[in-house]
N, C-alpha and C. Protein backbone atom coordinates (compact mmCIF):
# COMPACT_ATOMS: atom_id res chain seq x y z
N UNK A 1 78.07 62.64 128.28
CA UNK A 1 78.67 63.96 128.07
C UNK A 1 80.11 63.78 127.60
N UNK A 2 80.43 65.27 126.93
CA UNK A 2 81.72 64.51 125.95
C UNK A 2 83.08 65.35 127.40
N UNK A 3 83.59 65.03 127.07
CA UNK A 3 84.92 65.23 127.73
C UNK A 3 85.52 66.45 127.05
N UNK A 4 85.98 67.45 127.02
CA UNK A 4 86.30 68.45 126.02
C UNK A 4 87.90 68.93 126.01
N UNK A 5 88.74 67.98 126.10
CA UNK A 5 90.23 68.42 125.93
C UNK A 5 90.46 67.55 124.74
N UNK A 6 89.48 66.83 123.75
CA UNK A 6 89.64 66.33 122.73
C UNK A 6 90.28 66.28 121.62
N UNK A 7 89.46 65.97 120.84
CA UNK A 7 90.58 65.79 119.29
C UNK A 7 91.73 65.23 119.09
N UNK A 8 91.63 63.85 119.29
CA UNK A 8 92.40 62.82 119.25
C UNK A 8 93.96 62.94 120.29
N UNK A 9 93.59 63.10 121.28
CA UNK A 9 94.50 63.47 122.26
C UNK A 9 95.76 65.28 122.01
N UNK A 10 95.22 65.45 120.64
CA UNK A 10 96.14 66.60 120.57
C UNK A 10 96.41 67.89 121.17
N UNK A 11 97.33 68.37 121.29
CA UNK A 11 97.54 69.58 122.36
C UNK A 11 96.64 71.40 122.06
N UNK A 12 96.03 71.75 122.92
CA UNK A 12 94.71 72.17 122.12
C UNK A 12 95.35 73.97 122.21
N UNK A 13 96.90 73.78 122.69
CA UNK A 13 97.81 74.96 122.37
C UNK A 13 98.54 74.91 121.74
N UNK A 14 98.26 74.24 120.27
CA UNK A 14 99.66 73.51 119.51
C UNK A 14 100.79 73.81 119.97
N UNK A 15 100.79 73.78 121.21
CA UNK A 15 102.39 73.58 121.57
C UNK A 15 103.26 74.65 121.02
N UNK A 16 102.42 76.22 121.10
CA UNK A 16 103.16 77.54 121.41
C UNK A 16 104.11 77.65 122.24
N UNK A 17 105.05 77.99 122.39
CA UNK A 17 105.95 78.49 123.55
C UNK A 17 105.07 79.91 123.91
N UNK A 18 105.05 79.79 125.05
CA UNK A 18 104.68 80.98 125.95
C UNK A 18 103.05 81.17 126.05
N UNK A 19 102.28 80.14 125.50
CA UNK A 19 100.87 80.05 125.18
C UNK A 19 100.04 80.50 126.45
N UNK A 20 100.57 80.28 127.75
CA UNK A 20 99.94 80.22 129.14
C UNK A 20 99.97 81.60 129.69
N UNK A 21 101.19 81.99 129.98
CA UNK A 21 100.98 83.68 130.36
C UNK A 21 100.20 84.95 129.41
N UNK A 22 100.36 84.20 127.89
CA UNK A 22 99.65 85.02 127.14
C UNK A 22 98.37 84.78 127.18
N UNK A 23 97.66 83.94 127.09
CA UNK A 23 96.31 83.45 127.12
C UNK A 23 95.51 84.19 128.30
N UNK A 24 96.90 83.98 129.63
CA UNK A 24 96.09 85.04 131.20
C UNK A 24 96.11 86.09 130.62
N UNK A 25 96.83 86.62 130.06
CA UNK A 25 96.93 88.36 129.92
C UNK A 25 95.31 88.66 128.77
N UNK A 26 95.60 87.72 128.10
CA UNK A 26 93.94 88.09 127.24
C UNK A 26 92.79 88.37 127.74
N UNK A 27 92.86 87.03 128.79
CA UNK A 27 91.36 86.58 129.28
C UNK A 27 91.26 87.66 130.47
N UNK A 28 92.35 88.26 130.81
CA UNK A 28 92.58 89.01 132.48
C UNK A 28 91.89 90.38 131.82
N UNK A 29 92.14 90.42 130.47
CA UNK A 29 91.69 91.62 129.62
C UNK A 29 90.11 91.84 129.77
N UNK A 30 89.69 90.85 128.34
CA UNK A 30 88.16 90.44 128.27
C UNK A 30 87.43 90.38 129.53
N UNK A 31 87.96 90.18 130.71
CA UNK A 31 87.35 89.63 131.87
C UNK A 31 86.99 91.51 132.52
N UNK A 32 88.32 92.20 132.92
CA UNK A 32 87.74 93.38 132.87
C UNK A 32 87.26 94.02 132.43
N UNK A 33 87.32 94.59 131.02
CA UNK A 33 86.81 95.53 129.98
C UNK A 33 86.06 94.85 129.10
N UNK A 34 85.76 93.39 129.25
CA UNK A 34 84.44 92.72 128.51
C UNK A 34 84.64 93.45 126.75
N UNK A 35 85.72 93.16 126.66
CA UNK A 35 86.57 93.48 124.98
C UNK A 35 87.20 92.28 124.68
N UNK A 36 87.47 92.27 123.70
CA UNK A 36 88.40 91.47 122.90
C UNK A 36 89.85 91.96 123.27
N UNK A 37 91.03 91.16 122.75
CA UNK A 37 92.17 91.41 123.07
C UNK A 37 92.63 90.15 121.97
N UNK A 38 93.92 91.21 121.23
CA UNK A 38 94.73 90.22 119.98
C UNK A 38 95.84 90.03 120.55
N UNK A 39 96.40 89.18 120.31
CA UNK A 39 97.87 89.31 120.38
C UNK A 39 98.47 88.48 118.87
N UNK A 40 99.45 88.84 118.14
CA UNK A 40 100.04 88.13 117.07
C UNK A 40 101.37 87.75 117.75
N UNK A 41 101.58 86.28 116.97
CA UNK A 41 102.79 85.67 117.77
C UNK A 41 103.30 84.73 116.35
N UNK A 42 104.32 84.65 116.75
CA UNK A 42 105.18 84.18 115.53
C UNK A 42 105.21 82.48 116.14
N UNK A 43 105.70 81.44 115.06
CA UNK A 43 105.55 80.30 116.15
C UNK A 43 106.30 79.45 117.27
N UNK A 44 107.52 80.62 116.97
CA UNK A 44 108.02 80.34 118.55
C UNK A 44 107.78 81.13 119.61
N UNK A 45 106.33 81.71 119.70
CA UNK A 45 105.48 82.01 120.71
C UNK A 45 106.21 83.44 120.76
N UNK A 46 106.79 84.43 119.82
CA UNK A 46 107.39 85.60 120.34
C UNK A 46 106.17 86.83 119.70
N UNK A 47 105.67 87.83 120.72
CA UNK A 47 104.97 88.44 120.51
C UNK A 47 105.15 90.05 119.72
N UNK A 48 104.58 89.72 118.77
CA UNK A 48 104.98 90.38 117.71
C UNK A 48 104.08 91.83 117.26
N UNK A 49 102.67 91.85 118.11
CA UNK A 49 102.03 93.31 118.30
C UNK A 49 101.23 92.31 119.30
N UNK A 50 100.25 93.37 119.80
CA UNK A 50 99.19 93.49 120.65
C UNK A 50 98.38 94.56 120.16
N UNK A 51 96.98 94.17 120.12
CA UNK A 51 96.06 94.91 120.13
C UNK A 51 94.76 94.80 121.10
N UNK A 52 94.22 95.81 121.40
CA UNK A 52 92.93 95.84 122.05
C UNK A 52 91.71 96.11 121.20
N UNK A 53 90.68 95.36 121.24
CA UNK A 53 89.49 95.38 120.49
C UNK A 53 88.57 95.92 121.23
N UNK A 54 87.31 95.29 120.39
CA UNK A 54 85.73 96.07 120.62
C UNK A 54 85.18 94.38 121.53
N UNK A 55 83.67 94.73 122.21
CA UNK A 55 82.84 93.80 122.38
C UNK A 55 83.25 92.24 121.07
N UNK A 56 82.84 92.22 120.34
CA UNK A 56 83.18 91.34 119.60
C UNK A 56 84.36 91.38 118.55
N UNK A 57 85.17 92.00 118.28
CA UNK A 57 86.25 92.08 117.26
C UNK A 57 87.15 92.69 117.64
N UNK A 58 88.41 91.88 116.90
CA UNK A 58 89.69 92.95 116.80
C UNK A 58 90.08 93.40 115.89
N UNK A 59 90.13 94.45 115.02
CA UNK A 59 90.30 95.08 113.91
C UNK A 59 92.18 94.96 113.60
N UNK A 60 92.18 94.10 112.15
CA UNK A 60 94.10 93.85 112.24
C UNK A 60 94.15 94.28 111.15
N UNK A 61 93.04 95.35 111.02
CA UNK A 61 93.37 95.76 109.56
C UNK A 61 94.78 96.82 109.55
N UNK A 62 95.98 97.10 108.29
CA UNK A 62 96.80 97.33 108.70
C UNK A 62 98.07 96.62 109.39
N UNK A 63 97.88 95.23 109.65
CA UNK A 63 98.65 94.27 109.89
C UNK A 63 99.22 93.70 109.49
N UNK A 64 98.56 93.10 107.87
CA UNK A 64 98.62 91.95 106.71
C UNK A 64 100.17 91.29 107.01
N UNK A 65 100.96 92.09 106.63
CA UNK A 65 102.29 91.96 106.54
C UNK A 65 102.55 91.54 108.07
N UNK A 66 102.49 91.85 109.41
CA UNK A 66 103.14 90.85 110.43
C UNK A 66 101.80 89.66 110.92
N UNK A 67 100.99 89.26 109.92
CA UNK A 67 100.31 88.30 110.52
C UNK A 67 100.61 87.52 109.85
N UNK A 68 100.88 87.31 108.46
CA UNK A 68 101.17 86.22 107.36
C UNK A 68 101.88 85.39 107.87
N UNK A 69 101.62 84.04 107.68
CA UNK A 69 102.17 83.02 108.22
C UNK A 69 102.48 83.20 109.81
N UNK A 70 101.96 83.63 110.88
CA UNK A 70 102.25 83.76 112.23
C UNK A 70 100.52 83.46 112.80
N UNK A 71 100.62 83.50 113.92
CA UNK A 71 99.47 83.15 114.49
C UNK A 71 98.73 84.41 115.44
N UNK A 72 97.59 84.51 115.32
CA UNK A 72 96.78 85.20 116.75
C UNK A 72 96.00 84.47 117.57
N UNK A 73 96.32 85.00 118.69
CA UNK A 73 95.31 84.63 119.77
C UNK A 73 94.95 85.66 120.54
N UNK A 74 93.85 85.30 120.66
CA UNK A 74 92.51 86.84 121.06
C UNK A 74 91.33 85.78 121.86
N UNK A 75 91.10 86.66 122.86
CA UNK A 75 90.24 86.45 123.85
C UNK A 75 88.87 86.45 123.15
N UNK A 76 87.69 85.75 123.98
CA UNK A 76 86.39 85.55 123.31
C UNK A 76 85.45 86.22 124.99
N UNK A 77 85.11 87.58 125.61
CA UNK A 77 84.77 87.56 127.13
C UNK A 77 83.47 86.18 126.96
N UNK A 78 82.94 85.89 125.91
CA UNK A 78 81.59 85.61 126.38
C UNK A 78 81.71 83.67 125.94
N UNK A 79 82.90 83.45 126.39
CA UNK A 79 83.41 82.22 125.82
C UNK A 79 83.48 81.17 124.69
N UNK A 80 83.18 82.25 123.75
CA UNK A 80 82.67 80.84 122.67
C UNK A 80 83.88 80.61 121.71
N UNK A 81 83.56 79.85 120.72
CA UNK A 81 84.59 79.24 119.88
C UNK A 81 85.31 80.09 118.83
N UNK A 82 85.61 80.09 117.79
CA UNK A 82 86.26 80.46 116.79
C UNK A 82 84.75 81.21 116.22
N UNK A 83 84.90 82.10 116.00
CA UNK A 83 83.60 82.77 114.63
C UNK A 83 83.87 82.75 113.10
N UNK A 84 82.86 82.93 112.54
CA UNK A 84 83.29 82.64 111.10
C UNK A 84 84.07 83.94 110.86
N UNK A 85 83.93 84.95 111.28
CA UNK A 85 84.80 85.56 110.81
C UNK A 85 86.59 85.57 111.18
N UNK A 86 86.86 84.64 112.76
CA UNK A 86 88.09 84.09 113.26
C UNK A 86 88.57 83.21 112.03
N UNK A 87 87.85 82.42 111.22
CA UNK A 87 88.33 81.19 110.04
C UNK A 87 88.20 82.46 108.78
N UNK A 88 87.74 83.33 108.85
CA UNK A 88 87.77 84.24 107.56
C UNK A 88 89.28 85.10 108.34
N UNK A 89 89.64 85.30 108.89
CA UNK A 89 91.10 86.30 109.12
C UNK A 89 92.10 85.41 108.32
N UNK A 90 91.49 84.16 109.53
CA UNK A 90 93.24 83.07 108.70
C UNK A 90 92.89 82.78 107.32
N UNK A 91 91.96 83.04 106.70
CA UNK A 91 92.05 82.73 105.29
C UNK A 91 92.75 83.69 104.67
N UNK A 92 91.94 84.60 105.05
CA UNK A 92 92.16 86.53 104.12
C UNK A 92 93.94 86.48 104.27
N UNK A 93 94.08 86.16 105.51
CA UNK A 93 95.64 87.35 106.01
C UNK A 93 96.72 86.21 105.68
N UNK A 94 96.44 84.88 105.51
CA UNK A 94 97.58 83.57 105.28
C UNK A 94 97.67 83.21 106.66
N UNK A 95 97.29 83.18 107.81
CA UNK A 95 97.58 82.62 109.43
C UNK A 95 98.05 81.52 109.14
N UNK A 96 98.96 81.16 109.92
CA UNK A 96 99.33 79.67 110.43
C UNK A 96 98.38 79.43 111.03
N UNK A 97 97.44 80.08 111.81
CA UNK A 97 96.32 79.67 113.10
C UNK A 97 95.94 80.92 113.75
N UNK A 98 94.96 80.27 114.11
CA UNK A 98 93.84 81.49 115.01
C UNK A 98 93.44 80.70 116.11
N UNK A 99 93.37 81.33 117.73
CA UNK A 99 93.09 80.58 118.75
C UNK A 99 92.45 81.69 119.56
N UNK A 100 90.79 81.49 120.35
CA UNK A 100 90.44 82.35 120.83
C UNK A 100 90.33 81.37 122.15
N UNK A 101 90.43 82.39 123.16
CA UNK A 101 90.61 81.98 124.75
C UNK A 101 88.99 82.72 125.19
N UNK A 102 88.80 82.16 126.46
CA UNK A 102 87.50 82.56 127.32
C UNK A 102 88.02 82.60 128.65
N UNK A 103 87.60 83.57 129.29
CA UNK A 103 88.08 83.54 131.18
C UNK A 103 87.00 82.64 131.45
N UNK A 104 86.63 81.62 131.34
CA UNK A 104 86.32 80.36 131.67
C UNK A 104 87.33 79.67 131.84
N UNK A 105 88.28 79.51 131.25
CA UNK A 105 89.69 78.47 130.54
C UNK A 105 89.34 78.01 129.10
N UNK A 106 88.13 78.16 128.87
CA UNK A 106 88.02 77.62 127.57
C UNK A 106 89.00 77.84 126.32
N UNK A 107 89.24 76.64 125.45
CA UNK A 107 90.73 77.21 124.57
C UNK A 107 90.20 76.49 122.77
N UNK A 108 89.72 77.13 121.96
CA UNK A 108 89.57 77.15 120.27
C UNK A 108 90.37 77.47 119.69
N UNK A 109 90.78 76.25 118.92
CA UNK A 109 92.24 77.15 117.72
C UNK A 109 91.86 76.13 116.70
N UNK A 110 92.48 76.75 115.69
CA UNK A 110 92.28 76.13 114.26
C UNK A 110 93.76 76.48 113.80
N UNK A 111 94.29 75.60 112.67
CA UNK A 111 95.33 75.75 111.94
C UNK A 111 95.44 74.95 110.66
N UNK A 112 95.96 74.96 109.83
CA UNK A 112 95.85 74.49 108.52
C UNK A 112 94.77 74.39 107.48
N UNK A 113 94.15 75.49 107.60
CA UNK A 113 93.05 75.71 107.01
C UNK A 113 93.67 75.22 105.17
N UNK A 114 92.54 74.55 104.67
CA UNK A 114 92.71 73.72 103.54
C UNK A 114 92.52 74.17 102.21
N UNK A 115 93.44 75.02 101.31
CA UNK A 115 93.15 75.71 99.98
C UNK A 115 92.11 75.19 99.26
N UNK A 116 92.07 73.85 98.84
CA UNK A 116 90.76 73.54 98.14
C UNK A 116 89.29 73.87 98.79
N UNK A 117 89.48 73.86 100.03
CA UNK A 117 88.48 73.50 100.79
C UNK A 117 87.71 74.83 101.09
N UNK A 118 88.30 75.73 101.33
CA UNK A 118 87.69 77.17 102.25
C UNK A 118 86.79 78.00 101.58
N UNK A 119 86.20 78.53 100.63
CA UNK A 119 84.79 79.20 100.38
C UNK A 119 83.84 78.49 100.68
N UNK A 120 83.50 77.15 99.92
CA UNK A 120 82.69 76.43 100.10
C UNK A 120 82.00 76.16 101.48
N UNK A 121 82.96 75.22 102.60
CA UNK A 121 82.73 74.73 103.55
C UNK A 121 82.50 75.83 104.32
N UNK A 122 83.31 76.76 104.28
CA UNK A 122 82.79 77.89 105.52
C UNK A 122 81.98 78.60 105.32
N UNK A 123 81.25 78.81 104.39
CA UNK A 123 79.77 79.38 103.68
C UNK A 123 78.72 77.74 104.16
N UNK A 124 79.04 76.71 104.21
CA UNK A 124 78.05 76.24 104.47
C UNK A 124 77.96 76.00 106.27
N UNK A 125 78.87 75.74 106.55
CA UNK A 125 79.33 75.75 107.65
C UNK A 125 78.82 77.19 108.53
N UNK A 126 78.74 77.87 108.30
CA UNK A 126 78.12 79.01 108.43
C UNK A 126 76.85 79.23 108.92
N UNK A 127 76.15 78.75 107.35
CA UNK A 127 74.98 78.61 107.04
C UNK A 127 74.48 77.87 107.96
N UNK A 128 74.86 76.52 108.18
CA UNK A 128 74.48 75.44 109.01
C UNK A 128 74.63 76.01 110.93
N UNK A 129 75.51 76.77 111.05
CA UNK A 129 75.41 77.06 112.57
C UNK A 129 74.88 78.53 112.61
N UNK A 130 74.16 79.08 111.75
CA UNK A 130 73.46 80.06 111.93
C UNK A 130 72.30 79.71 111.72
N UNK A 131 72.09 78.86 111.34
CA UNK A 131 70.22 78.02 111.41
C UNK A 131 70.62 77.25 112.58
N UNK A 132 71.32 76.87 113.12
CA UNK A 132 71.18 75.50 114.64
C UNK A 132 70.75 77.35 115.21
N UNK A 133 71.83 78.08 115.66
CA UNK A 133 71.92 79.21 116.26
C UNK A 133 70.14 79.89 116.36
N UNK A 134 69.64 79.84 115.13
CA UNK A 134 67.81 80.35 115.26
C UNK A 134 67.35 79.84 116.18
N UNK A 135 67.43 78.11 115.36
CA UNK A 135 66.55 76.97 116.70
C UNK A 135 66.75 77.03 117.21
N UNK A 136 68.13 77.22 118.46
CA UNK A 136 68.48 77.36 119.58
C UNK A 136 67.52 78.23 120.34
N UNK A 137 67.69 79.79 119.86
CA UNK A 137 66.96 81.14 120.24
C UNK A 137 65.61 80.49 120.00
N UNK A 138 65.24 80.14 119.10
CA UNK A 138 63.73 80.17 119.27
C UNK A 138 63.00 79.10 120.45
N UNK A 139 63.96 78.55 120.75
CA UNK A 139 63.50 76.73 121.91
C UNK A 139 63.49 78.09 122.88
N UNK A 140 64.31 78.92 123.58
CA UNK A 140 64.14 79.73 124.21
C UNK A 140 65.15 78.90 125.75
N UNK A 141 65.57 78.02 125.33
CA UNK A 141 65.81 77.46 126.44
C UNK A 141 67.84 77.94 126.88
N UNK A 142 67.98 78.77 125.89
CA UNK A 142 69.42 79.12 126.47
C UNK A 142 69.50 80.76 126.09
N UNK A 143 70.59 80.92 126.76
CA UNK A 143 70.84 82.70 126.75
C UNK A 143 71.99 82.79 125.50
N UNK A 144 71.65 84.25 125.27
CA UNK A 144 72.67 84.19 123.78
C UNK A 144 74.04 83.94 123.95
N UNK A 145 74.68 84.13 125.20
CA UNK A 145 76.11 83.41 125.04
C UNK A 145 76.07 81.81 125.08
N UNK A 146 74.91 81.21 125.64
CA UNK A 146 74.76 79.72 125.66
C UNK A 146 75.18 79.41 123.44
N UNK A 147 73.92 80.47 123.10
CA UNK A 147 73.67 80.03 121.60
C UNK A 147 75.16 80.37 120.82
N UNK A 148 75.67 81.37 121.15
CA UNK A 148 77.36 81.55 120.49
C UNK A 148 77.97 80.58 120.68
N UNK A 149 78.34 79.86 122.09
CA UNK A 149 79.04 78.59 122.05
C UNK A 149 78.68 77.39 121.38
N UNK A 150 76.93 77.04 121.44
CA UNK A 150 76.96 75.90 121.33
C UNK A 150 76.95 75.68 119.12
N UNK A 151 76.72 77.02 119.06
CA UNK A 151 76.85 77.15 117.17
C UNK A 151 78.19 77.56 117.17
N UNK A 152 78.79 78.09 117.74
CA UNK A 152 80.61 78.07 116.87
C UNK A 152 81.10 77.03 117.36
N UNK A 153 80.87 76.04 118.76
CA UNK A 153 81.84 74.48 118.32
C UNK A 153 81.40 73.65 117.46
N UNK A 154 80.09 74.02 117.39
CA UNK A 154 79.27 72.62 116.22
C UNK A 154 79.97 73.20 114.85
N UNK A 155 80.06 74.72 114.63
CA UNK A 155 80.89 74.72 113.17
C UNK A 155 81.77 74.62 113.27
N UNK A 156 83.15 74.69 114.03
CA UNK A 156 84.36 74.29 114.29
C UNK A 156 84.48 72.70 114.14
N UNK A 157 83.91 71.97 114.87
CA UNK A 157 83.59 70.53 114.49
C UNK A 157 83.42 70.40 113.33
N UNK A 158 82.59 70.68 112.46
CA UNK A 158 82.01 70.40 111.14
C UNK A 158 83.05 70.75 110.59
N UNK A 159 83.40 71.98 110.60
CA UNK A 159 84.93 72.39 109.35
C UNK A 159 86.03 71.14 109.82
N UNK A 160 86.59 70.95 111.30
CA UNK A 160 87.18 69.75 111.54
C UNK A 160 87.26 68.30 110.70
N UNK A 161 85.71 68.06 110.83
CA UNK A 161 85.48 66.33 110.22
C UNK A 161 85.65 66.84 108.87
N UNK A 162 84.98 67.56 108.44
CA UNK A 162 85.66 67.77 106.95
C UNK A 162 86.76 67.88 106.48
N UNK A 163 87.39 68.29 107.20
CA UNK A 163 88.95 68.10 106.92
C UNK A 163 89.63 69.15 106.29
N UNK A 164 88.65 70.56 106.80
CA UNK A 164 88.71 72.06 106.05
C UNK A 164 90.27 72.69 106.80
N UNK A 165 90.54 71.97 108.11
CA UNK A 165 91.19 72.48 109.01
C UNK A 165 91.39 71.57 110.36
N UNK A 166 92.13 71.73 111.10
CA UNK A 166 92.31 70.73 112.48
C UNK A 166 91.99 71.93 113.05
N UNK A 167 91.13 71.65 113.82
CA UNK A 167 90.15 72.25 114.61
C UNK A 167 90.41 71.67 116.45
N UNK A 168 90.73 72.51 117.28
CA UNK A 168 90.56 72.19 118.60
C UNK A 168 90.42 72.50 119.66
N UNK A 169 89.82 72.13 120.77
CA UNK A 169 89.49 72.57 121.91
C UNK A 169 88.89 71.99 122.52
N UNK A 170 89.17 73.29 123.76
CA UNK A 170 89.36 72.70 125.37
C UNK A 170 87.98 73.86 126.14
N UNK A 171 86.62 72.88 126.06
CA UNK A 171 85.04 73.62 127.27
C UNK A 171 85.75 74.15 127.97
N UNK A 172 85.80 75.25 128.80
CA UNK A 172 86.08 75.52 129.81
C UNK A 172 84.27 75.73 130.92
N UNK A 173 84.24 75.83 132.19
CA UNK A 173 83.31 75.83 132.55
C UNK A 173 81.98 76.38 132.58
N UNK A 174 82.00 77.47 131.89
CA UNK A 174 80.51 77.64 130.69
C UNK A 174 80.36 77.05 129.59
N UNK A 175 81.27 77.02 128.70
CA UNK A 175 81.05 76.21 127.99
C UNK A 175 80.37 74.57 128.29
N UNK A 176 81.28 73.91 129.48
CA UNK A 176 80.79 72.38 129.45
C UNK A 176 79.07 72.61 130.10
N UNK A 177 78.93 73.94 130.68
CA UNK A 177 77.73 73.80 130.80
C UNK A 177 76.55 73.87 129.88
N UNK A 178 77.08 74.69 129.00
CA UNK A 178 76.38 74.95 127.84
C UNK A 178 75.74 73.32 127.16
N UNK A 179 76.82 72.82 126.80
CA UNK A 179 77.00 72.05 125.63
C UNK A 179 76.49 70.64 126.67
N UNK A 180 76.58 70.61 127.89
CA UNK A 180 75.66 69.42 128.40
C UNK A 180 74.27 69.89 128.67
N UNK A 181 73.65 71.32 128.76
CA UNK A 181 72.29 71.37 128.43
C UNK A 181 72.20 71.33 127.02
N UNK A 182 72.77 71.49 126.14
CA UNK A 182 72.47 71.10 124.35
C UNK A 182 72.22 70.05 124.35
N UNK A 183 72.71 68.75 124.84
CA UNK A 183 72.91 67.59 124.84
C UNK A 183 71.60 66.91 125.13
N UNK A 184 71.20 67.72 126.47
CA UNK A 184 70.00 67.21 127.44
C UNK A 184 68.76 67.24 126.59
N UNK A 185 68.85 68.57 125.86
CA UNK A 185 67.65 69.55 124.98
C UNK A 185 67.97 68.72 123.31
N UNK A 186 69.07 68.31 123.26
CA UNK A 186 68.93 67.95 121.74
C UNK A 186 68.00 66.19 122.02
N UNK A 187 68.41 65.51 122.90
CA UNK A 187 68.25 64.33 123.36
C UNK A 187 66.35 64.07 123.19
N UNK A 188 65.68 65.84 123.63
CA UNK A 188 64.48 65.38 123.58
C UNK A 188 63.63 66.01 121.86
N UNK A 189 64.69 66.33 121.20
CA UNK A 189 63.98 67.11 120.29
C UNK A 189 63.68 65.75 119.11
């Protein structure tokens, strides 16, 4: 089983100022009202709006202008990784980075997403963890927040090794459970 504070020892809060009290206030969010929660932060961690979302999204439409070049971080209640549409904001809007939190502790961020690189890879990348995501559902052997986690780190990974973006994160305790029954279940397939 993998260890999940990875990615070559790097800090999986690029080293935000103020990354920790904001991250509680997200997850303290998602955790009650089972919503999303944005926050935009500039990169010396100064918070620059807040928003409250839906079940799965935070709508920043109307933002463009204070997200460019600054970062969000937004809660995930059902713990999973970055979504393709989290790597489609920082493309669309210019992000320095996108980082979604789980009241697990779990922690996904991406940053430097790669100009040559981004239609392509994240259309296949996509593609590729929305077919693992079928097989998953169809083995029957995990619940749909199991299948959200274990297909948005495998595409977060993949955009990673490709080199679309530095990609990172930290299982928190659904997650490591998740991803060591993937392990168990991929082991016999």
């Amino acid at each position: 089983m993998e260890t999940i504070e990875r990615m070559a020892g790097k800090d999986v809060t690029f080293e935000l100022p103020n990354f920790e009290p904001l991250r509680l206030k997200a997850v303290d969010f998602a955790a009650s009202q089972g919503r999303e929660y944005g926050i935009i932060l500039s990169s010396k961690g100064e918070v620059l709006a807040e928003k409250p979302g839906e079940a799965h999204q935070v709508n920043f439409e109307g933002y463009e202008n204070l997200v460019k070049d600054n970062w969000i971080l937004h809660s995930h209640p059902n713990n999973s990784s970055l979504s393709p549409q989290d790597i489609k904001l920082m493309q669309r809007f210019g992000l320095k980075g996108v980082i979604a939190v789980g009241p697990d502790g779990s922690v996904f961020g991406a940053t430097g997403l790669k100009a040559n690189h981004r239609n392509a890879y994240i259309e296949e990348a996509e593609t590729m963890a929305g077919m693992l995501a079928m097989s998953l559902q169809r083995a029957r052997f995990f619940t749909s927040d199991e299948v959200d986690i274990i297909a948005s780190v495998w595409m977060g990974r993949a955009l990673g090794v490709q080199g679309v973006m530095d990609y990172r994160y930290r299982l928190g305790e659904v997650g490591q459970a998740a991803w060591s029954k993937f392990e168990a279940v991929r082991g016999r397939w």
